[in-house]
Structure formats: structure tokens, C-alpha cells
PDB file of N, CA and C in Angstrom:
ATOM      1  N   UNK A   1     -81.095 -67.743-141.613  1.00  0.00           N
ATOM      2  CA  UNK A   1     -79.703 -67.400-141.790  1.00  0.00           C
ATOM      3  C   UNK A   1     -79.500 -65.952-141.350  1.00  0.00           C
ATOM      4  N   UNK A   2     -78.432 -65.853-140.398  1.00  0.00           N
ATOM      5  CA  UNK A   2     -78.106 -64.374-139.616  1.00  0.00           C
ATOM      6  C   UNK A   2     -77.233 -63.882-140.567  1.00  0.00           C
ATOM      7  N   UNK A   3     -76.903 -62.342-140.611  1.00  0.00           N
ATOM      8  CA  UNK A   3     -75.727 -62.107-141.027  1.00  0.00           C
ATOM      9  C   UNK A   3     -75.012 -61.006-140.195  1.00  0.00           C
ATOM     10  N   UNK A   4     -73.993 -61.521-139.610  1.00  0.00           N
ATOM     11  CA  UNK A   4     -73.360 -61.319-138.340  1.00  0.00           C
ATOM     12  C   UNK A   4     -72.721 -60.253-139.016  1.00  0.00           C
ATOM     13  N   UNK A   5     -72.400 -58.753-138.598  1.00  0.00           N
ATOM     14  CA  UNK A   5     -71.582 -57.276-138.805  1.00  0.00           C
ATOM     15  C   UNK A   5     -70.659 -56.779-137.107  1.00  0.00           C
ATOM     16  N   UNK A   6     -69.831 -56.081-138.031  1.00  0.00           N
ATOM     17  CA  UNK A   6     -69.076 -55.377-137.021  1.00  0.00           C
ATOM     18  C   UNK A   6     -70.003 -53.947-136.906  1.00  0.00           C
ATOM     19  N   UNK A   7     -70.012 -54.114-135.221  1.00  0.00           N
ATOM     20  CA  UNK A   7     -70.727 -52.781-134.773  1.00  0.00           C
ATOM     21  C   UNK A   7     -70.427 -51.575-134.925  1.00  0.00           C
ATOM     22  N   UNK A   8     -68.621 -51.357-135.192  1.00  0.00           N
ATOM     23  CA  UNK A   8     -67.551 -50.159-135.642  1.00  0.00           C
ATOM     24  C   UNK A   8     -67.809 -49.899-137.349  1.00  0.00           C
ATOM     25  N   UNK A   9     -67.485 -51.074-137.832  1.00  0.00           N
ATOM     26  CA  UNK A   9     -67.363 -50.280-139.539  1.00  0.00           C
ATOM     27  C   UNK A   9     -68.141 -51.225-140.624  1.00  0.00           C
ATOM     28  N   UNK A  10     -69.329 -51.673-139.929  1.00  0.00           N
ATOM     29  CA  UNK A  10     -70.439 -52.737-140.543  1.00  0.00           C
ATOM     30  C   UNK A  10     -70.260 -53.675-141.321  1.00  0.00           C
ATOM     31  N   UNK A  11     -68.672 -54.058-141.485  1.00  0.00           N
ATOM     32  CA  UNK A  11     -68.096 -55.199-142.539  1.00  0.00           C
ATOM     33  C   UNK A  11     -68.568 -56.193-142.002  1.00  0.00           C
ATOM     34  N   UNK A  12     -69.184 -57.043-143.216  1.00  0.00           N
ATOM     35  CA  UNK A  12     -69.850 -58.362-142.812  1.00  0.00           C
ATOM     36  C   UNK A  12     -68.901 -59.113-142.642  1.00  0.00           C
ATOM     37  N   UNK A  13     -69.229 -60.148-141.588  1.00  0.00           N
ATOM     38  CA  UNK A  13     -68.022 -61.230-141.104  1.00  0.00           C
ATOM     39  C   UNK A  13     -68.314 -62.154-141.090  1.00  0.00           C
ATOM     40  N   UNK A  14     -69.594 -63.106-141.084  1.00  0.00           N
ATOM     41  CA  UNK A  14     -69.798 -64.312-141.706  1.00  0.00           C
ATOM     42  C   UNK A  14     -71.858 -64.476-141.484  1.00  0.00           C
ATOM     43  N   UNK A  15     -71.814 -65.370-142.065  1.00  0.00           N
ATOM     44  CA  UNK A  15     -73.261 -66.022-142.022  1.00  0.00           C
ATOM     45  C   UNK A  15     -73.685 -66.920-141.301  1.00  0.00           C
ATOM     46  N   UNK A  16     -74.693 -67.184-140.291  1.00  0.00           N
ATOM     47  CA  UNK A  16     -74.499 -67.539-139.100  1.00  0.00           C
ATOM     48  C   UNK A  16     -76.325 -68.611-139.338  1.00  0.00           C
ATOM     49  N   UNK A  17     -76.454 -69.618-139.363  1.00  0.00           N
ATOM     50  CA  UNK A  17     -77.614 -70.919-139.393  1.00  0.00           C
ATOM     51  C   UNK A  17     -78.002 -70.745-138.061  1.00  0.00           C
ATOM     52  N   UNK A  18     -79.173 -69.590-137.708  1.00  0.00           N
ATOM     53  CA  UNK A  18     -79.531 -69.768-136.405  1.00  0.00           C
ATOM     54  C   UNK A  18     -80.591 -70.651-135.982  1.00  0.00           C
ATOM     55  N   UNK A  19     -80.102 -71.805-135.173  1.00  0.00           N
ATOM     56  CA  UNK A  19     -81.403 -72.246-134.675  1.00  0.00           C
ATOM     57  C   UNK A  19     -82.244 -72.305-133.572  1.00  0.00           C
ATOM     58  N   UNK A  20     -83.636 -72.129-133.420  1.00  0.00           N
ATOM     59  CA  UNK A  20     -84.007 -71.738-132.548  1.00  0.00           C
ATOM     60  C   UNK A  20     -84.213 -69.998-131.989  1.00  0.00           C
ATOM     61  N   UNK A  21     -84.924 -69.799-131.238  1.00  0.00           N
ATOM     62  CA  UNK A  21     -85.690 -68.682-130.906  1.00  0.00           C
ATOM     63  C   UNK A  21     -84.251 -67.976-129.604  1.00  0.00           C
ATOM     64  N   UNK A  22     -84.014 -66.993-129.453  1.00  0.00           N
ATOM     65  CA  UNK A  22     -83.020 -66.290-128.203  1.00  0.00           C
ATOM     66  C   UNK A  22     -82.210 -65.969-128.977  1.00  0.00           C
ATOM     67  N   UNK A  23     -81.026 -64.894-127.966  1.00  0.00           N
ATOM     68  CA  UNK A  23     -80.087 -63.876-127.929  1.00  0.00           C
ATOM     69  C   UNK A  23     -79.383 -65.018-128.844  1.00  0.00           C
ATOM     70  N   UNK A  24     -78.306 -63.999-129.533  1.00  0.00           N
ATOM     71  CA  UNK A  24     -76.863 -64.989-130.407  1.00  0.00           C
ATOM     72  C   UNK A  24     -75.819 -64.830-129.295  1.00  0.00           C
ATOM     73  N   UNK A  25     -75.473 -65.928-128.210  1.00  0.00           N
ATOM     74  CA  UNK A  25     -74.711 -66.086-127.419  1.00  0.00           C
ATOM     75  C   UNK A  25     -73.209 -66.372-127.513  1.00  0.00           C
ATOM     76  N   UNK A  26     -73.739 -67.566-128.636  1.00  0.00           N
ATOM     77  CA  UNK A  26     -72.016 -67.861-129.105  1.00  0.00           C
ATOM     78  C   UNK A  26     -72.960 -68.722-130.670  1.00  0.00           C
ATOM     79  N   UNK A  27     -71.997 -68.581-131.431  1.00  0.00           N
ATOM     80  CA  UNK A  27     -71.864 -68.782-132.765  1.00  0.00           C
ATOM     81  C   UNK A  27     -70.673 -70.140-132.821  1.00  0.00           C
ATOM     82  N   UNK A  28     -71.717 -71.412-133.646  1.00  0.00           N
ATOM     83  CA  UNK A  28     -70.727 -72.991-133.408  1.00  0.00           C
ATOM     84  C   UNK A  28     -69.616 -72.541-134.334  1.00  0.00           C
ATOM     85  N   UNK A  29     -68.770 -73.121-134.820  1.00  0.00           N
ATOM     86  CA  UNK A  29     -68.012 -72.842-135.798  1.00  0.00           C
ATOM     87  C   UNK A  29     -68.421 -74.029-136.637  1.00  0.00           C
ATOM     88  N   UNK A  30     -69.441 -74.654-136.433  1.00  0.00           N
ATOM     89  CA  UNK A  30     -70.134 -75.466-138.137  1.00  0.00           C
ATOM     90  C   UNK A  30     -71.096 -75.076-138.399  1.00  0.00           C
ATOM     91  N   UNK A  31     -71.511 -73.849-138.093  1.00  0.00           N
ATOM     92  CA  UNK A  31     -72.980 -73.338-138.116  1.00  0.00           C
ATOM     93  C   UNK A  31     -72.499 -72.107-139.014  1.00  0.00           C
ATOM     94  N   UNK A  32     -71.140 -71.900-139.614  1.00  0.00           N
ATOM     95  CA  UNK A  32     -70.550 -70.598-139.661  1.00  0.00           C
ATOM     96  C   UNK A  32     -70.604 -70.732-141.347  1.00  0.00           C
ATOM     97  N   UNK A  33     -70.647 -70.086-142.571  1.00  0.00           N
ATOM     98  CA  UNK A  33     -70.338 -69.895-143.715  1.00  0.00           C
ATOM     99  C   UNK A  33     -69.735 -68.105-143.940  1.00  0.00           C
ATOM    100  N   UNK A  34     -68.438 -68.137-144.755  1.00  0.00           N
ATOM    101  CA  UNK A  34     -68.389 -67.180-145.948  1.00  0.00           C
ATOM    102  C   UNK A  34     -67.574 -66.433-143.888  1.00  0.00           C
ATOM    103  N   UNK A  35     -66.611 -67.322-143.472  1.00  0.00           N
ATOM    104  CA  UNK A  35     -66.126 -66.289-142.163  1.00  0.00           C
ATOM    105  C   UNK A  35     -64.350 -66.049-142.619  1.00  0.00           C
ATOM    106  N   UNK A  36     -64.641 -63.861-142.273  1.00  0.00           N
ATOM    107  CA  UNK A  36     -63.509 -63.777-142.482  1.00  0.00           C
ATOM    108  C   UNK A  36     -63.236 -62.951-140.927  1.00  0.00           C
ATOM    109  N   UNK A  37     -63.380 -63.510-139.632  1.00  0.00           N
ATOM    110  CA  UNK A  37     -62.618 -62.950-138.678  1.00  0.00           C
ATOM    111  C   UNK A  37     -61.464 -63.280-139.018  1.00  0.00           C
ATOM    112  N   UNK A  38     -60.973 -62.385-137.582  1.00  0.00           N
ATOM    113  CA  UNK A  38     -59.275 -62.119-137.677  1.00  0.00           C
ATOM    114  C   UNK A  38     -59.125 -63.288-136.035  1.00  0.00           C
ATOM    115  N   UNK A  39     -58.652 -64.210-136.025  1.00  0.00           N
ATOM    116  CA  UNK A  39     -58.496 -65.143-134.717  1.00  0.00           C
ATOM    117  C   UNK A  39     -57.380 -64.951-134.609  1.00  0.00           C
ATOM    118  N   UNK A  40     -56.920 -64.488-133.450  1.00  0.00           N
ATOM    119  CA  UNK A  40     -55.322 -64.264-132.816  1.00  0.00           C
ATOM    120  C   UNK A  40     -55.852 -64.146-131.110  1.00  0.00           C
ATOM    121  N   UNK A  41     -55.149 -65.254-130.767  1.00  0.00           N
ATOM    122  CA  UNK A  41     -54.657 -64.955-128.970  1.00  0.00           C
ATOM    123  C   UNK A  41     -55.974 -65.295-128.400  1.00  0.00           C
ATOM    124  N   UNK A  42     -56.696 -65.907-128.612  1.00  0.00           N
ATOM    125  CA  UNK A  42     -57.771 -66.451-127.659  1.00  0.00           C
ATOM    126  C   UNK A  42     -59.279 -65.750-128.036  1.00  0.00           C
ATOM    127  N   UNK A  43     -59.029 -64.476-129.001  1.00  0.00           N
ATOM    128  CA  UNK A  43     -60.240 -63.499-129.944  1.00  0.00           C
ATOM    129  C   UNK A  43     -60.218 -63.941-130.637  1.00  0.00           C
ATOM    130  N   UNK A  44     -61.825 -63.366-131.416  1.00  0.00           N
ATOM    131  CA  UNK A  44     -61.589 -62.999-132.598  1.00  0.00           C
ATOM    132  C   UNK A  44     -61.987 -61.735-133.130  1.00  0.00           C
ATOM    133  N   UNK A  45     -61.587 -61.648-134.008  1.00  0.00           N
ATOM    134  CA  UNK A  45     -62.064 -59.702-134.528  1.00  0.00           C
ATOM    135  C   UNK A  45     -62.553 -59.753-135.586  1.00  0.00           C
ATOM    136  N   UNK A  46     -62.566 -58.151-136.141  1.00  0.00           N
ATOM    137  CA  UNK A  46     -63.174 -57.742-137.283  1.00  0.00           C
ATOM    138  C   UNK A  46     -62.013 -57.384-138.147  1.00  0.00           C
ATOM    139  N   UNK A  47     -61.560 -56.905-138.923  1.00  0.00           N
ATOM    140  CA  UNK A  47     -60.486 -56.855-139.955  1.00  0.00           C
ATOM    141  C   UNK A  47     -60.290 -55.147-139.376  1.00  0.00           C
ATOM    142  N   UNK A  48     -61.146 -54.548-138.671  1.00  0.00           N
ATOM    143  CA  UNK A  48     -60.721 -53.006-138.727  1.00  0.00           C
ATOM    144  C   UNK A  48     -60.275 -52.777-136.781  1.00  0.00           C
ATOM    145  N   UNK A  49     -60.350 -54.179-136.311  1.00  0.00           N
ATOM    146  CA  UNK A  49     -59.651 -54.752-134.864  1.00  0.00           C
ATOM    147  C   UNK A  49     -60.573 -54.482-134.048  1.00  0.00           C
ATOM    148  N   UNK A  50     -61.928 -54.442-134.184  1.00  0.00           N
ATOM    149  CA  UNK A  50     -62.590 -54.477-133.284  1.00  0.00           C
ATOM    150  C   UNK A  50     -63.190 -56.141-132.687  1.00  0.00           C
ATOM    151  N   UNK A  51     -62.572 -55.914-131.473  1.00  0.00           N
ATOM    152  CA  UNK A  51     -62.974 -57.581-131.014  1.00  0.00           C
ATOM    153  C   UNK A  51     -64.534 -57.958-131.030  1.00  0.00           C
ATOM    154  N   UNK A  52     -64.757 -58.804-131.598  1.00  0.00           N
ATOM    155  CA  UNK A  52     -66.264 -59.901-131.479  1.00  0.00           C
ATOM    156  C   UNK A  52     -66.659 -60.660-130.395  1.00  0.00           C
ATOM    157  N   UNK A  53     -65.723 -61.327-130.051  1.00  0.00           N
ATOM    158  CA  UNK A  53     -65.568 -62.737-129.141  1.00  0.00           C
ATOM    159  C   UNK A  53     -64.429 -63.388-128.675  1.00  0.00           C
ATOM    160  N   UNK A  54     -64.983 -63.929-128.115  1.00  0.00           N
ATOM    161  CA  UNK A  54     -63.998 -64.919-127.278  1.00  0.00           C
ATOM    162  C   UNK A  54     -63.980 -66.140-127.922  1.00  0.00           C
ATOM    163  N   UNK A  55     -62.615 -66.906-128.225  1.00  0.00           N
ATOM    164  CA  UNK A  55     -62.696 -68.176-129.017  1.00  0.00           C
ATOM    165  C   UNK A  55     -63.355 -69.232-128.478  1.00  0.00           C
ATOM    166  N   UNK A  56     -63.480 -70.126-128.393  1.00  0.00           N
ATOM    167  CA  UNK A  56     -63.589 -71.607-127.470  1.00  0.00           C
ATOM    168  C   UNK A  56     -63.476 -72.772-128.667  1.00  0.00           C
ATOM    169  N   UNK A  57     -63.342 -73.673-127.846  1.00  0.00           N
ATOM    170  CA  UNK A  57     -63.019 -75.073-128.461  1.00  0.00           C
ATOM    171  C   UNK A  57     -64.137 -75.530-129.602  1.00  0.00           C
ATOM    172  N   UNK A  58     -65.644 -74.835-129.369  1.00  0.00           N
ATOM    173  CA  UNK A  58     -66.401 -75.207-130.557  1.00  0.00           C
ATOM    174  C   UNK A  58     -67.010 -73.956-131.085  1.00  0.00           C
ATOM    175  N   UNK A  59     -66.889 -73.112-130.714  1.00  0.00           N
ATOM    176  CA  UNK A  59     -67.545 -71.450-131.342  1.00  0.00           C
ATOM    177  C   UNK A  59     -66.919 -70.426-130.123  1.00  0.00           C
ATOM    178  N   UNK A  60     -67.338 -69.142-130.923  1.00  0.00           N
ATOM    179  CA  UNK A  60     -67.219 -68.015-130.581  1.00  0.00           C
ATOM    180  C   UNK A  60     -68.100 -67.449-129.264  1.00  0.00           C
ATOM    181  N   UNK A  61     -67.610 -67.079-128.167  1.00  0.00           N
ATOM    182  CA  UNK A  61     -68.516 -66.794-127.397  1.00  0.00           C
ATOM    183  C   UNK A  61     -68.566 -64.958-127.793  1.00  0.00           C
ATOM    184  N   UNK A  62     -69.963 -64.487-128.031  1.00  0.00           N
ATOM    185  CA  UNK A  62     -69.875 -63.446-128.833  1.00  0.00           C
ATOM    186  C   UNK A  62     -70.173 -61.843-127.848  1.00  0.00           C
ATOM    187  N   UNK A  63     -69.635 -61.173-127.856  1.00  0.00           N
ATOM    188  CA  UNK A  63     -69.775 -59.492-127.170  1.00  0.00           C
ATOM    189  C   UNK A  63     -70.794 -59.111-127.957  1.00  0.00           C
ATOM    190  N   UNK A  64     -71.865 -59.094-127.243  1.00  0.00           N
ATOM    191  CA  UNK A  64     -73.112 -58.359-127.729  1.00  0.00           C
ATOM    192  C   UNK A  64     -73.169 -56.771-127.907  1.00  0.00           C
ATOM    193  N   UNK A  65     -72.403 -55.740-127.198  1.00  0.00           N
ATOM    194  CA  UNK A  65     -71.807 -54.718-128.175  1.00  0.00           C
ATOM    195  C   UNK A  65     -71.040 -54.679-129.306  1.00  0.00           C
ATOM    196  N   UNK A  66     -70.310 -55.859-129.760  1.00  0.00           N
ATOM    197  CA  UNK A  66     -69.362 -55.283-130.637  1.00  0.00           C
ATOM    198  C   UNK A  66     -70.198 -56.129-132.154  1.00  0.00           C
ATOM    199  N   UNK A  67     -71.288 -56.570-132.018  1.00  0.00           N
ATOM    200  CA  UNK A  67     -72.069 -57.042-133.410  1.00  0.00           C
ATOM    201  C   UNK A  67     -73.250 -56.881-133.460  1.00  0.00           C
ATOM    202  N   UNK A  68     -73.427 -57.128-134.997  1.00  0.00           N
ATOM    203  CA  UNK A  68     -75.355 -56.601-135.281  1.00  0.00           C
ATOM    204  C   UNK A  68     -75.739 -57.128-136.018  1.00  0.00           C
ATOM    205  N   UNK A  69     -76.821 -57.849-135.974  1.00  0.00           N
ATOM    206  CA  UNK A  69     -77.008 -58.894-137.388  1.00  0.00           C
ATOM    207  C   UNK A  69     -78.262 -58.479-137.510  1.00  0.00           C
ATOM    208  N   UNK A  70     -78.513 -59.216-138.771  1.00  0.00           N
ATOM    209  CA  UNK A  70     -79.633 -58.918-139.341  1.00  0.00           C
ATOM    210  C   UNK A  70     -80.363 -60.415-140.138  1.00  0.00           C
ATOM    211  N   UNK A  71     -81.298 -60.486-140.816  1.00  0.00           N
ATOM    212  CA  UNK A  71     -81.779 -62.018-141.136  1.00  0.00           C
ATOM    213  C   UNK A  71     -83.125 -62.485-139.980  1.00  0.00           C
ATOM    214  N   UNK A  72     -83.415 -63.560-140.231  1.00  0.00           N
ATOM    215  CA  UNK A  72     -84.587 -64.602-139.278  1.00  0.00           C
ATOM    216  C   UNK A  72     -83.565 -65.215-138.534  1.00  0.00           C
ATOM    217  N   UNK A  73     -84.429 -65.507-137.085  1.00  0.00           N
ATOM    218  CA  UNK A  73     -83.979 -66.461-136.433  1.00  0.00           C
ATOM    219  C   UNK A  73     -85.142 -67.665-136.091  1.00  0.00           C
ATOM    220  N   UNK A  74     -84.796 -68.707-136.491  1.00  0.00           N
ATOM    221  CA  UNK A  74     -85.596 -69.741-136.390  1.00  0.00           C
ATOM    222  C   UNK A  74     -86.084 -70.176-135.258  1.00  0.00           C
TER     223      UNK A  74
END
């Protein structure tokens, strides 16, 4: 279990069931617990507006500057 942060003001934004070994590319949205992005207009953000990702039809495709997690990855 990851726990996905904003890279600006380290507020945790959800808990992330990683499976498998590699980079966090995009995050499913059923793989997701305890998520408080901000989704408006095709993003999503952090509550202090720093963008995360890009939406899509089944997860977040994620900006590897704008997050930092911490946890195992399986």
C-alpha cells in the first residue's frame, strides 16, 4: 500500500494498492482508498491546487513531479 502526497504542501491524498514492481504511472480509480483530490476540467489536484494528473476514463494518469509516496510496492 502507497501513500500518494502532494509534492508542494505534503497533504496526503489517497492510498494507492500497488501492484507489481515499476514507476506509479497512473493510479486505477479501484485501486484508490481514503481519496480527497480536487477533479475539475479533465485534472486532478491537491486541495492547495497543485495539479497531480490527468483524469482518464479508469485512473489518473499521474505527473511524476507533482507527487511522492511512500509505502512498498509489490
Amino acid at each position: 500500500m502507497l501513500k500518494i502526497r502532494c509534492s508542494k504542501c505534503k497533504t496526503k491524498l489517497f492510498k494507492y494498492l500497488k501492484i507489481g514492481k515499476g514507476n506509479v504511472l497512473i493510479c486505477w480509480y479501484d485501486r484508490m482508498e481514503k481519496d480527497i483530490t480536487i477533479r475539475h476540467e479533465g485534472f486532478a489536484s491537491c486541495p492547495c491546487g497543485n495539479i497531480i494528473g490527468e483524469l482518464g476514463s479508469k485512473g489518473i494518469k499521474m505527473i511524476k513531479s507533482s507527487f511522492v509516496y511512500s509505502g512498498t510496492k509489490d
